[in-house]
N, C-alpha and C. Protein backbone atom coordinates (compact mmCIF):
# COMPACT_ATOMS: atom_id res chain seq x y z
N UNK A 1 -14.64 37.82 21.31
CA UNK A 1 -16.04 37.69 20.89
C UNK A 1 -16.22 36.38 20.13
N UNK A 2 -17.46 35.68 20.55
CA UNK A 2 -17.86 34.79 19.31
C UNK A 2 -17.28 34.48 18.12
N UNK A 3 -17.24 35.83 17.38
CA UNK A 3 -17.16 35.64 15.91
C UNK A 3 -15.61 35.87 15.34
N UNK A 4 -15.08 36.49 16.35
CA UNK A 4 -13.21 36.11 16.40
C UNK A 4 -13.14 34.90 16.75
N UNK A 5 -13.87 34.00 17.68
CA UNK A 5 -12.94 32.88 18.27
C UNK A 5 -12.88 31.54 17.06
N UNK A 6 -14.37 32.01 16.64
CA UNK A 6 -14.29 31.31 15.68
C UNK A 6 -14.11 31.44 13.92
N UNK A 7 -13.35 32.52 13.81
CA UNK A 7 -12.23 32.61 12.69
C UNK A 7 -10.64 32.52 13.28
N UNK A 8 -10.67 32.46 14.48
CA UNK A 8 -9.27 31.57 15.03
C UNK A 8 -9.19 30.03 14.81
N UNK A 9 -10.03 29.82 15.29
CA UNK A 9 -10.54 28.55 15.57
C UNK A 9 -10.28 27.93 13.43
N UNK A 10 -10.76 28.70 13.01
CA UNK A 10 -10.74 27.69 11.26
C UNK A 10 -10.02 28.43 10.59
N UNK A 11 -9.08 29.21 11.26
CA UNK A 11 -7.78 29.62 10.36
C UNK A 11 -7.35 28.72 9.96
N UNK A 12 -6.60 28.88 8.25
CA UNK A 12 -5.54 27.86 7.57
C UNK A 12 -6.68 26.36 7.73
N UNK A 13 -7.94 26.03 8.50
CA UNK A 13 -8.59 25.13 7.84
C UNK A 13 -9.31 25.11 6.63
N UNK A 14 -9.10 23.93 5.42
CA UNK A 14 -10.07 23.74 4.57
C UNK A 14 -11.70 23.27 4.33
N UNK A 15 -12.33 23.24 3.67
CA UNK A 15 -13.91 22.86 3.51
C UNK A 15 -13.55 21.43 3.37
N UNK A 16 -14.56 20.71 4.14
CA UNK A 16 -14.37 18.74 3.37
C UNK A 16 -14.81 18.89 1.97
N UNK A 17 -14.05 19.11 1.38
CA UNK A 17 -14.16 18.90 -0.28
C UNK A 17 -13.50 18.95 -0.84
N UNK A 18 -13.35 18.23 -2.28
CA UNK A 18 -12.02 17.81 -3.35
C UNK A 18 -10.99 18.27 -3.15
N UNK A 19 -10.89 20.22 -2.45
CA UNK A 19 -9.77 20.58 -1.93
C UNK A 19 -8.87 20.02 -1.02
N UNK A 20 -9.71 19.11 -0.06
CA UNK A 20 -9.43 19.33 0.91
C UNK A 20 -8.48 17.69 0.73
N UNK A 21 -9.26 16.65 0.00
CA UNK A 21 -8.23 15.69 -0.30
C UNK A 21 -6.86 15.73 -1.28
N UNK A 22 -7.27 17.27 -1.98
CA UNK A 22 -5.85 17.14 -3.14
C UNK A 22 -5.07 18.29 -2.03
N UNK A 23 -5.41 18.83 -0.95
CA UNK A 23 -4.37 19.28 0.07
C UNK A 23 -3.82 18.05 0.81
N UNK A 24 -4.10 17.35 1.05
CA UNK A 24 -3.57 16.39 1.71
C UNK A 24 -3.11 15.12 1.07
N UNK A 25 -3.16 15.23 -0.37
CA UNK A 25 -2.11 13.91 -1.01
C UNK A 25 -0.65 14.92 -1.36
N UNK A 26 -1.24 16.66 -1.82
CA UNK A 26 0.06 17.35 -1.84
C UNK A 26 0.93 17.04 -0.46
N UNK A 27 0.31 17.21 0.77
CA UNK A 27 0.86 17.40 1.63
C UNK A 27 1.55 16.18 1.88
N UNK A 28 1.27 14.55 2.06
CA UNK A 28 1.31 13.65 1.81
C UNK A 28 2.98 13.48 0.97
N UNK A 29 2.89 13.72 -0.28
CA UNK A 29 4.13 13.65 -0.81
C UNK A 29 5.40 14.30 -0.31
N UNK A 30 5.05 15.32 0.45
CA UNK A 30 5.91 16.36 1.65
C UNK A 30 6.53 15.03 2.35
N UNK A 31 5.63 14.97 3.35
CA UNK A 31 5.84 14.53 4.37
C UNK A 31 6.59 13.08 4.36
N UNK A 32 5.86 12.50 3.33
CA UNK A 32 6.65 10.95 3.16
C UNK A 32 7.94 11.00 2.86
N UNK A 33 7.96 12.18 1.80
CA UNK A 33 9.47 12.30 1.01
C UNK A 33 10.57 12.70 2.55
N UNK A 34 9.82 13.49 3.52
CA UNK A 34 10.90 13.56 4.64
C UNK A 34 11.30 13.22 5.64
N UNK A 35 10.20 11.96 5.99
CA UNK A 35 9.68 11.34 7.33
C UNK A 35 9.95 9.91 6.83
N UNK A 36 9.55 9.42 5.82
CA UNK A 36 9.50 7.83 5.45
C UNK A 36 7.96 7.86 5.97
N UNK A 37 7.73 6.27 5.40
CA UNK A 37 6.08 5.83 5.81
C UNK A 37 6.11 5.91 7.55
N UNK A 38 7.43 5.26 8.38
CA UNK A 38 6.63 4.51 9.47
C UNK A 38 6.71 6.35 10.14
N UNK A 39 7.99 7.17 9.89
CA UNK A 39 8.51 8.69 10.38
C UNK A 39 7.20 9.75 10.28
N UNK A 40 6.83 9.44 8.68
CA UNK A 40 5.20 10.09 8.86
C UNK A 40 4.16 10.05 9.75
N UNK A 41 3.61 11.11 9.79
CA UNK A 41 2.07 10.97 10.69
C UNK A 41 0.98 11.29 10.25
N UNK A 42 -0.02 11.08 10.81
CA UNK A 42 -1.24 11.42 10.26
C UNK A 42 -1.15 13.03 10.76
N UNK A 43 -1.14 13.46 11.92
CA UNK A 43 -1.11 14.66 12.46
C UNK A 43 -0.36 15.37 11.66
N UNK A 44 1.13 15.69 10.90
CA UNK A 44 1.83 15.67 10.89
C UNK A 44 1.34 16.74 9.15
N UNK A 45 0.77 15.97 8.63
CA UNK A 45 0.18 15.56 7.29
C UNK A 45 -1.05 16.25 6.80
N UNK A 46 -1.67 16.62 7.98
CA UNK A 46 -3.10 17.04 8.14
C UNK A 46 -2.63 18.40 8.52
N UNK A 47 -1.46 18.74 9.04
CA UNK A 47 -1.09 20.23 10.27
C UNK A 47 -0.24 20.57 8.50
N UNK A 48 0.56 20.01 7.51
CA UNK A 48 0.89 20.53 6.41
C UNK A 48 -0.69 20.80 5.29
N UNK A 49 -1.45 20.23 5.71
CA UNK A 49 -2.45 20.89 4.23
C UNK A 49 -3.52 21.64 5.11
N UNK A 50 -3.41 21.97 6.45
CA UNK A 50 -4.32 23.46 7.20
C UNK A 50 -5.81 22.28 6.99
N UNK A 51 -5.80 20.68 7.78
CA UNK A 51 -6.98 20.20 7.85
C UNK A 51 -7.12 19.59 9.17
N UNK A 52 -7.87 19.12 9.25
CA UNK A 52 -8.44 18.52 11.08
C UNK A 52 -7.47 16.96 10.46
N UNK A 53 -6.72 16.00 11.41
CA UNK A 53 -6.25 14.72 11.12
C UNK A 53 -7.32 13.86 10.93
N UNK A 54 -8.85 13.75 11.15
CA UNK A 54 -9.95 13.35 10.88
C UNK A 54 -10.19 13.23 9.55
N UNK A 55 -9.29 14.26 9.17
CA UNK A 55 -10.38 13.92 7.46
C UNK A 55 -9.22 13.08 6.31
N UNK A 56 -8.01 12.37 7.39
CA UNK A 56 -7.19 11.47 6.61
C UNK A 56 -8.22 10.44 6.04
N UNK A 57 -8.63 10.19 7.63
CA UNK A 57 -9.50 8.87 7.50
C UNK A 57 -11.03 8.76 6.51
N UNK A 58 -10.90 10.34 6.83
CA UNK A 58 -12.70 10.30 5.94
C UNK A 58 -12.32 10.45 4.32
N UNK A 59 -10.95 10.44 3.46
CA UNK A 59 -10.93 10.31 2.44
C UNK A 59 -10.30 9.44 1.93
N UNK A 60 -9.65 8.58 3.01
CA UNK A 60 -8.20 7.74 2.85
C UNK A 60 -8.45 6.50 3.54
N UNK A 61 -9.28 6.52 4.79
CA UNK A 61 -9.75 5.45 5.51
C UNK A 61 -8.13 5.10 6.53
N UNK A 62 -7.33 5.52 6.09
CA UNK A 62 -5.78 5.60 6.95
C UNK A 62 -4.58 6.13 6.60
N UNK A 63 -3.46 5.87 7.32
CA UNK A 63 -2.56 6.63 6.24
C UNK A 63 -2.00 5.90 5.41
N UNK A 64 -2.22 4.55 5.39
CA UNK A 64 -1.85 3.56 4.34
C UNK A 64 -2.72 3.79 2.93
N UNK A 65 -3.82 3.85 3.08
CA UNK A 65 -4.33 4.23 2.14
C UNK A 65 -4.64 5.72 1.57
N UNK A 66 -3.87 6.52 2.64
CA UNK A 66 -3.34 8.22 1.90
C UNK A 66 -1.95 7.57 0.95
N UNK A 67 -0.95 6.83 1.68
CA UNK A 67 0.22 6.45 0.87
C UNK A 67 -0.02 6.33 -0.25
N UNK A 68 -0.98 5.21 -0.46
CA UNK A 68 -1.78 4.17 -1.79
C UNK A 68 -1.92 5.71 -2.53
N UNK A 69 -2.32 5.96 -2.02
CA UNK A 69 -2.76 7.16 -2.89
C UNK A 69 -2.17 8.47 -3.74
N UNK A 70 -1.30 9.11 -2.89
CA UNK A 70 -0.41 9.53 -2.76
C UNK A 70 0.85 9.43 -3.31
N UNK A 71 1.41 8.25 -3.11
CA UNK A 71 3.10 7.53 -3.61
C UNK A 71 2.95 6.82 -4.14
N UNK A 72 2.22 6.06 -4.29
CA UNK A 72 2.32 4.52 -4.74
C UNK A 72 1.11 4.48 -6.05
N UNK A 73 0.00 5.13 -5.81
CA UNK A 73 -0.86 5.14 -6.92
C UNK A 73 -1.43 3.97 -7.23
N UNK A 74 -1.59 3.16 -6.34
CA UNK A 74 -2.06 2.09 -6.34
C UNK A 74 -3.49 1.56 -6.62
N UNK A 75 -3.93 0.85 -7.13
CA UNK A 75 -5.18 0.52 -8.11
C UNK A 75 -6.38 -0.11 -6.67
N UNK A 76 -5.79 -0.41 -5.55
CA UNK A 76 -6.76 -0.80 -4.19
C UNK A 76 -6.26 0.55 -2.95
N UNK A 77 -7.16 0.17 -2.08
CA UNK A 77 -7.02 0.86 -1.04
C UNK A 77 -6.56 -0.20 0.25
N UNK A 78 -5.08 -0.23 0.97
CA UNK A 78 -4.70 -1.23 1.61
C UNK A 78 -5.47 -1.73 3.28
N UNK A 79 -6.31 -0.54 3.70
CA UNK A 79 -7.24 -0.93 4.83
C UNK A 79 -8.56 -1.92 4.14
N UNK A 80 -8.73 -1.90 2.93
CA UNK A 80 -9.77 -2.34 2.63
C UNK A 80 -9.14 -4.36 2.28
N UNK A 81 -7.95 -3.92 1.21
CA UNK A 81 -7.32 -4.89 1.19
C UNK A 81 -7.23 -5.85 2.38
N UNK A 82 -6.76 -5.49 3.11
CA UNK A 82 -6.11 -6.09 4.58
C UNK A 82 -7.09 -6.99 4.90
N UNK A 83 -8.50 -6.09 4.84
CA UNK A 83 -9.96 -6.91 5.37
C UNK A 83 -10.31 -8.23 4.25
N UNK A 84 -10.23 -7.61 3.42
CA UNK A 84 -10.11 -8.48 2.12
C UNK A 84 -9.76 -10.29 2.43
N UNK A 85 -8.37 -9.91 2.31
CA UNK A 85 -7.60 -10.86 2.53
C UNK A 85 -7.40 -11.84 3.95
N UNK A 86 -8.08 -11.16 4.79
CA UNK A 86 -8.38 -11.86 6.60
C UNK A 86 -9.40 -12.77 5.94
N UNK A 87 -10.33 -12.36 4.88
CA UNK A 87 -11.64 -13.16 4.80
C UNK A 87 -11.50 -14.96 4.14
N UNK A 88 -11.47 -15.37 5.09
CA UNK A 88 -11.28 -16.74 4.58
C UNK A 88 -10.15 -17.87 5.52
N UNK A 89 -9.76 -18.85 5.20
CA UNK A 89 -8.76 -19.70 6.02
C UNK A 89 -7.82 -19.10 6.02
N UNK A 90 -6.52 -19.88 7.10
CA UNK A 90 -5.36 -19.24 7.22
C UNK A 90 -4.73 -19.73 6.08
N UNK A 91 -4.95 -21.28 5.86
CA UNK A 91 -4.37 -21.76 4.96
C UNK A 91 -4.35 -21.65 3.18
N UNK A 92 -5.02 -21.23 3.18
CA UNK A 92 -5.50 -20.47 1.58
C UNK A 92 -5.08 -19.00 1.80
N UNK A 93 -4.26 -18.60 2.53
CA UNK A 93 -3.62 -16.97 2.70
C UNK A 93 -3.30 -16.58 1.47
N UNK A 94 -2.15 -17.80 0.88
CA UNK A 94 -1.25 -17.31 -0.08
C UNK A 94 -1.88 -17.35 -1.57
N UNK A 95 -3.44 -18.29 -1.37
CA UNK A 95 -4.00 -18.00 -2.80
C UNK A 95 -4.88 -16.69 -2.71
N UNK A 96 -5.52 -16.10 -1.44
CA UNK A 96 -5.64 -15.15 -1.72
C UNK A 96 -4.90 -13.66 -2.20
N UNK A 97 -3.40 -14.08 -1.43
CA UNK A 97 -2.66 -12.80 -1.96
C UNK A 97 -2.68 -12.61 -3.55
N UNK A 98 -1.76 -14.17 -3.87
CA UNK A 98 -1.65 -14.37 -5.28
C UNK A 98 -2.83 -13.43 -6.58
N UNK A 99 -4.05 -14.36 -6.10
CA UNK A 99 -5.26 -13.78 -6.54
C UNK A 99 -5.53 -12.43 -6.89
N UNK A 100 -5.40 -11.83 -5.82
CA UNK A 100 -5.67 -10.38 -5.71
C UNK A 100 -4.85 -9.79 -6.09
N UNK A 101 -3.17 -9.79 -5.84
CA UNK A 101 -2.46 -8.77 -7.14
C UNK A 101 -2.84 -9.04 -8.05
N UNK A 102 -2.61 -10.00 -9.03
CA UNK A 102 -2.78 -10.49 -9.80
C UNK A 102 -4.08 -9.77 -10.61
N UNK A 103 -5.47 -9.88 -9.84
CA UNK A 103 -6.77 -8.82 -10.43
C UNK A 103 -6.53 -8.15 -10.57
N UNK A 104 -6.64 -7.09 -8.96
CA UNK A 104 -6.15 -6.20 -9.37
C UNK A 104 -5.11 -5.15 -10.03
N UNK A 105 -4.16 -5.93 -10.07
CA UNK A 105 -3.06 -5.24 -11.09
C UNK A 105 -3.54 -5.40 -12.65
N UNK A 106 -4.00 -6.37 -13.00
CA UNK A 106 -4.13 -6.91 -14.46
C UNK A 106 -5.31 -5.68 -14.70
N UNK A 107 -6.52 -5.22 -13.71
CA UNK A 107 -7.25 -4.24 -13.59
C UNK A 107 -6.87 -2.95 -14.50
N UNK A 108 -5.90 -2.47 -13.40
CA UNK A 108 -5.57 -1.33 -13.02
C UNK A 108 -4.15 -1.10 -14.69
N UNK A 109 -4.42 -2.05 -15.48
CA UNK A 109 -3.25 -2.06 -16.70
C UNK A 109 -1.99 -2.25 -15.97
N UNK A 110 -1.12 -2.83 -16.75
CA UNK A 110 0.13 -3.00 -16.64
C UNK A 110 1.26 -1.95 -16.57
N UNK A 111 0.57 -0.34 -17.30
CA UNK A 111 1.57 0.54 -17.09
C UNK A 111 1.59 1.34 -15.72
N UNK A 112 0.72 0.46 -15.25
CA UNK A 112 0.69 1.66 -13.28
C UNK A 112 1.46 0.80 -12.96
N UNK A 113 2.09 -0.75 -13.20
CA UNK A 113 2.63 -1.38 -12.32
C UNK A 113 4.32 -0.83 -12.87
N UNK A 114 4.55 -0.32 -14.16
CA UNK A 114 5.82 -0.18 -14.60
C UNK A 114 5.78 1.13 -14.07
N UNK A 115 4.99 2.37 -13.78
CA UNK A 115 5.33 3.76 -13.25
C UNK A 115 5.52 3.29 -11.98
N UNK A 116 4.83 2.47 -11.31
CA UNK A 116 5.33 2.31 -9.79
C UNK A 116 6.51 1.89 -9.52
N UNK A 117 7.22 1.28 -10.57
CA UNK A 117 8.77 0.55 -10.47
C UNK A 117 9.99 1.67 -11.30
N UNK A 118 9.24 2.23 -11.84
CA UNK A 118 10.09 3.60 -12.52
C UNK A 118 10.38 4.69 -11.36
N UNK A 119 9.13 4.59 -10.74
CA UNK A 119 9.20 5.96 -9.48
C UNK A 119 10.38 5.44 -8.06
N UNK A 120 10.10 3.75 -7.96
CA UNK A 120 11.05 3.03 -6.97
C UNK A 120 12.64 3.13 -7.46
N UNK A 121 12.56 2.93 -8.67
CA UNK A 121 14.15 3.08 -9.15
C UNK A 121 14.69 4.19 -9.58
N UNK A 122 13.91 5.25 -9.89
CA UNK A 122 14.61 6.18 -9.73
C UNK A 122 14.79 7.55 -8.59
N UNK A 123 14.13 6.88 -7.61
CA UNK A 123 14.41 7.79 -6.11
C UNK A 123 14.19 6.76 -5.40
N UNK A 124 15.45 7.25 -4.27
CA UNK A 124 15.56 6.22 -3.39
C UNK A 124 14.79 6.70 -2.27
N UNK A 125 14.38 7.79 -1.72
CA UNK A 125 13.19 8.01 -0.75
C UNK A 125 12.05 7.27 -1.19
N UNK A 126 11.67 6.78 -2.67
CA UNK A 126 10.27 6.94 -2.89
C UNK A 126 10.60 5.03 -2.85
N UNK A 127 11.79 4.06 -3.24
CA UNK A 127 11.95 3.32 -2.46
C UNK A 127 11.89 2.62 -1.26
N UNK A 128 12.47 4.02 -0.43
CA UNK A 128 12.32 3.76 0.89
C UNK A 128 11.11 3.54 1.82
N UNK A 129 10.74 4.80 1.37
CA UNK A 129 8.88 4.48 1.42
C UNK A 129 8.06 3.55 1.19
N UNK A 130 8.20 2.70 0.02
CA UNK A 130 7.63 1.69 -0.57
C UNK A 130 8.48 0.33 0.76
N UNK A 131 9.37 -0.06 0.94
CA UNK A 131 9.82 -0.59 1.51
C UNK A 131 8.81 -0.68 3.08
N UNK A 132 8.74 0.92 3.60
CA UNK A 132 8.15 0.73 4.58
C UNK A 132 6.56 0.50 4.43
N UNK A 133 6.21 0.75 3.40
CA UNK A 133 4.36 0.42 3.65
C UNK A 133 4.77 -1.39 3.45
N UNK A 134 5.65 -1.66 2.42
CA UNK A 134 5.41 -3.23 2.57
C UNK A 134 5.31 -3.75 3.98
N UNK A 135 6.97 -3.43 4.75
CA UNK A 135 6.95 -3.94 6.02
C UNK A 135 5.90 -3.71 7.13
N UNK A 136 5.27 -2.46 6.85
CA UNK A 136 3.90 -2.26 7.70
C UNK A 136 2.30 -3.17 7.16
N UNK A 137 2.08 -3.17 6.10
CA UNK A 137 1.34 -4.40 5.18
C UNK A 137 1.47 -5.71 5.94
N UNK A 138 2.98 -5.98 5.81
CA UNK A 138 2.68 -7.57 5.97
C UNK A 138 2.91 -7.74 7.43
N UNK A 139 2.96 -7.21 7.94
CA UNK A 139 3.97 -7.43 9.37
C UNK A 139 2.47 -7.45 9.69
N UNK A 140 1.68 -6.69 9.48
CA UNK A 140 -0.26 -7.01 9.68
C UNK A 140 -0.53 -8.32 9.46
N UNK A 141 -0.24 -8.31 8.09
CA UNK A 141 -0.82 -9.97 7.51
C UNK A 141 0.21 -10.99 8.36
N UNK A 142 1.24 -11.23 8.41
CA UNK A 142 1.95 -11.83 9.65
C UNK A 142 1.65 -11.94 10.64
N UNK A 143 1.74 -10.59 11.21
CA UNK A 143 1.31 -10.91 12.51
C UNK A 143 -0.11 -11.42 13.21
N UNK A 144 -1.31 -11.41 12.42
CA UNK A 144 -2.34 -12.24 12.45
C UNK A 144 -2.59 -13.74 12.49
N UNK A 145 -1.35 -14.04 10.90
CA UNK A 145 -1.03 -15.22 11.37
C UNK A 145 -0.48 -15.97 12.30
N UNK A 146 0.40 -15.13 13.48
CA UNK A 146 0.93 -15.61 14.56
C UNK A 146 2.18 -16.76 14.10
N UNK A 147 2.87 -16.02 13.13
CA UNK A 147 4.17 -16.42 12.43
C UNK A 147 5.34 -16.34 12.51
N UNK A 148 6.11 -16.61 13.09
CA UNK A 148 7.87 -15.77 14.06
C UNK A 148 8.25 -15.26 12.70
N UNK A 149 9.57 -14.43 13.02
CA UNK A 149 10.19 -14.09 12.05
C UNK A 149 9.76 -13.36 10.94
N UNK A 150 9.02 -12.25 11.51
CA UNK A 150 8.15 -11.58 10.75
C UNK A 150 8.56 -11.04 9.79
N UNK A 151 10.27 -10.36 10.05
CA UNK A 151 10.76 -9.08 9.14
C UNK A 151 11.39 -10.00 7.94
N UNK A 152 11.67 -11.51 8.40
CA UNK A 152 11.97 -11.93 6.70
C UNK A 152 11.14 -12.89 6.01
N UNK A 153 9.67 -13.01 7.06
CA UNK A 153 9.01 -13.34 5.90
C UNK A 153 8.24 -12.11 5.11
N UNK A 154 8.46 -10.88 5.67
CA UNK A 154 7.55 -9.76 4.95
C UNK A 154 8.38 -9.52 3.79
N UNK A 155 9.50 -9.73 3.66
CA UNK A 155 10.53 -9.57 3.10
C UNK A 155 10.68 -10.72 1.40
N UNK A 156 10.39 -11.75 1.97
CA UNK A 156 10.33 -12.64 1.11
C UNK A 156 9.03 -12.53 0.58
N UNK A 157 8.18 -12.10 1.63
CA UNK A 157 6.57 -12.39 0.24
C UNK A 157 7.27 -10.91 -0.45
N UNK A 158 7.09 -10.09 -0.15
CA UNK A 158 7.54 -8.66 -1.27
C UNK A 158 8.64 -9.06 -1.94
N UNK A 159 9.50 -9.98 -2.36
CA UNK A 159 9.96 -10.46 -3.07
C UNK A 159 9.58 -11.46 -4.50
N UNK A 160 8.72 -11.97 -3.83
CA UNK A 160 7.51 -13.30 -4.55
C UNK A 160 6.30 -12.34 -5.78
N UNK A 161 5.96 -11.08 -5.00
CA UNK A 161 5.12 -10.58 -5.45
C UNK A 161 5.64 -9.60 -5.90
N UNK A 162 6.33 -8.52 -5.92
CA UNK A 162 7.39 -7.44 -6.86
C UNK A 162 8.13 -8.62 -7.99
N UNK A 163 8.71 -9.54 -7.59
CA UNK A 163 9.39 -10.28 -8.93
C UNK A 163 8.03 -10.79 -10.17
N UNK A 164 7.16 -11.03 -9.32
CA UNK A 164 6.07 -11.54 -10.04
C UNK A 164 5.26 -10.31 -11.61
N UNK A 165 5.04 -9.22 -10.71
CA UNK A 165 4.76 -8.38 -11.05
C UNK A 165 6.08 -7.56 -12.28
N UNK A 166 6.74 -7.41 -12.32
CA UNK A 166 8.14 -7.10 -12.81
C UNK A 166 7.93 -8.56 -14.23
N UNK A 167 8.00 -9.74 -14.17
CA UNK A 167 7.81 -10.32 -14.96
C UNK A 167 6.46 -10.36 -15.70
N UNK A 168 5.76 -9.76 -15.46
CA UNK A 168 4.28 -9.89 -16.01
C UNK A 168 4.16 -8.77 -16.69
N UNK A 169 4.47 -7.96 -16.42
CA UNK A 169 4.20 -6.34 -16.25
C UNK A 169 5.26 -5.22 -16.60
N UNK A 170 6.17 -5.73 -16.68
CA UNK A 170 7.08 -4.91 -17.35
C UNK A 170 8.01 -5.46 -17.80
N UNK A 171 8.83 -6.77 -17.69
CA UNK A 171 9.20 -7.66 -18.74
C UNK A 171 8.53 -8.56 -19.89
N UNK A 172 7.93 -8.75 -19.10
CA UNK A 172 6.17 -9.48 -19.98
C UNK A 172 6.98 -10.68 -20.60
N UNK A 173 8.04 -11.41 -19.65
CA UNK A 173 8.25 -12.72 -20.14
C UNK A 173 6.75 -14.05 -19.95
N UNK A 174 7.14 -14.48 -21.54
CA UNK A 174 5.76 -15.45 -21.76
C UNK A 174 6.25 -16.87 -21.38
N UNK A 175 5.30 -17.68 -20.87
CA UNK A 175 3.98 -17.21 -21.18
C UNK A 175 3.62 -16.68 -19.98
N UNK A 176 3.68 -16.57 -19.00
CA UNK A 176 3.65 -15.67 -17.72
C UNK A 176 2.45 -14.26 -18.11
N UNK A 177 3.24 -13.70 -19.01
CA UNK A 177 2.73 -11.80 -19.43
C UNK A 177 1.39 -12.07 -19.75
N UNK A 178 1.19 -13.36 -20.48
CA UNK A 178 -0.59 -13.63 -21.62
C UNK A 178 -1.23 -15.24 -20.29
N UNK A 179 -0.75 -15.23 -19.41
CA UNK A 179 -1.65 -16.53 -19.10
C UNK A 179 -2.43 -15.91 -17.82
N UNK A 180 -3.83 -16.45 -18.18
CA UNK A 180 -4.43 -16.68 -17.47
C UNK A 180 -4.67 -16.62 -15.71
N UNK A 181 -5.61 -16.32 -14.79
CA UNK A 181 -4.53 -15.55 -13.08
C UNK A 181 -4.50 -17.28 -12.66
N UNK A 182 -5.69 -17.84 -12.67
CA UNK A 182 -5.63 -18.91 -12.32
C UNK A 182 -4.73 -20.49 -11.83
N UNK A 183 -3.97 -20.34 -13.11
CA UNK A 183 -2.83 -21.04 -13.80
C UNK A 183 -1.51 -20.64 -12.56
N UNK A 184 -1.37 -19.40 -12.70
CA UNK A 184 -0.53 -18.74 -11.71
C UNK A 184 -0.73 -18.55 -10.00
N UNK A 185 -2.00 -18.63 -10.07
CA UNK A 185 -2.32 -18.57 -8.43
C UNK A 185 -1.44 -20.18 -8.06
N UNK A 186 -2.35 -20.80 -9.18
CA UNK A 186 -1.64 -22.46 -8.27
C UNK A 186 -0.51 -22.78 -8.60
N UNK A 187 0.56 -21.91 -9.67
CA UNK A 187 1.53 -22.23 -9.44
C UNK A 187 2.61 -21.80 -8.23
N UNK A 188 1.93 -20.37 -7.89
CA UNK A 188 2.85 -19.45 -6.83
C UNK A 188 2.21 -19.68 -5.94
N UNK A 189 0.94 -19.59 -5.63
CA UNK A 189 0.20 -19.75 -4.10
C UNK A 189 1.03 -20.42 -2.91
N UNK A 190 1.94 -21.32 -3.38
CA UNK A 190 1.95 -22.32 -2.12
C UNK A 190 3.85 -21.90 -1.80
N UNK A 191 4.32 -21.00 -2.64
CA UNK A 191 5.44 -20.66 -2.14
C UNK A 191 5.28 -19.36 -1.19
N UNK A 192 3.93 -18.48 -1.91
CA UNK A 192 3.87 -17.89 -0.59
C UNK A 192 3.02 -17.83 0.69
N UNK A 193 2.35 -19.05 0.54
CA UNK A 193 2.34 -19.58 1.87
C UNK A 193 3.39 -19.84 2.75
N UNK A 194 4.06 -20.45 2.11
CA UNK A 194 4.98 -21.23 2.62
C UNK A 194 5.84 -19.81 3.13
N UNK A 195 6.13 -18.57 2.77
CA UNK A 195 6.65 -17.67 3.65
C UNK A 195 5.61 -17.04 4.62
N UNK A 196 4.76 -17.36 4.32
CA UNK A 196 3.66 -16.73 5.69
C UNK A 196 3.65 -17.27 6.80
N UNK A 197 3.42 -18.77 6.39
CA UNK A 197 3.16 -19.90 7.42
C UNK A 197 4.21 -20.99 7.96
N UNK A 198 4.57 -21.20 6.70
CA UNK A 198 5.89 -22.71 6.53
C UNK A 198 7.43 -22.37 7.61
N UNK A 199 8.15 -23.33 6.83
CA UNK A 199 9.14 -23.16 7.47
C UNK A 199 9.80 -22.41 6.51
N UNK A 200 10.59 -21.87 6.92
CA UNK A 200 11.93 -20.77 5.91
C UNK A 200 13.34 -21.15 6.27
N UNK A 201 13.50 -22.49 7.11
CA UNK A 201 14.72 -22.47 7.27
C UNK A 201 15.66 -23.51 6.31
């Protein structure tokens, strides 16, 4: 009948509401912790919190930005980022990256950037994870640029920008910790260009 098919039909589904996104960052931490970022799915993720895979996107916009959310706790959302950062020359890439951690982290306080490096060092899944949204991140921003050698320049900018961050932010060596983003965009900007675009050899 009708009215069975459709209490089959929305068994174990939730309402689109607050529930329905704090089922799916619970579920989220499941899944990453056993799959890794790239092993995870959206399906996967959505079939652990009893929701349609539709409503990753309608609260998360992807699963990068369920991750952000989720693991990483991150102060942006990385589909939005991504767009962000396309906006403008190729060659000013690396002052936009610079730029933008830099805001937004200084934003978002300095102690989300030390829990995010507390949570990396002390589990190595939640490492591992972090590892893979980088390599999925930049291997985007790379591969747009039409840049060989993708896996060690993704490698080297997440090097440029985790060391950066780590000195600002949780060593707070000066004057680095108190100066200004500006000062710093043009001092780092052009090294990580230079792994986006340059030569690395």
């Amino acid at each position: 009948m009708a009215g069975e098919d459709t209490t089959v039909r929305r068994r174990g589904r939730r309402p689109g509401g607050q529930d329905t996104r704090t089922a799916l960052i619970e579920a989220a931490r499941a899944v990453f912790g056993e799959s890794g970022f790239d092993g995870a799915t959206v399906r996967a993720i959505a079939t652990r919190a009893g929701v349609d895979a539709a409503m990753v996107n309608h609260w998360f916009g992807s699963k990068e930005g369920l991750f952000a959310q989720a693991i990483l706790k991150l102060p942006f959302d990385p589909h939005e980022l991504l767009a962000e950062l396309r906006n403008g020359p190729d060659e000013e890439f690396g002052r936009r990256i610079v730029r933008t951690f830099l805001t937004r982290w200084d934003g978002a306080g300095g102690e989300v950037f030390q829990a995010l490096v507390r949570s990396v060092a002390g589990h190595e899944q939640a490492a591992a994870v972090l590892r893979g949204f980088f390599q999925n991140f930049f291997t985007k921003v790379i591969g747009g640029l039409g840049s060989d050698r993708v896996e060690l320049r993704t490698t080297l900018c997440a090097s440029q920008l985790v060391g950066m961050g780590l000195v600002r932010y949780v060593a707070k060596f000066e004057p680095m910790a108190s100066s200004e983003i500006e000062p710093l965009v043009t001092a780092i900007a052009p090294t990580v260009q230079r792994y986006l675009t340059g030569d690395i050899d």
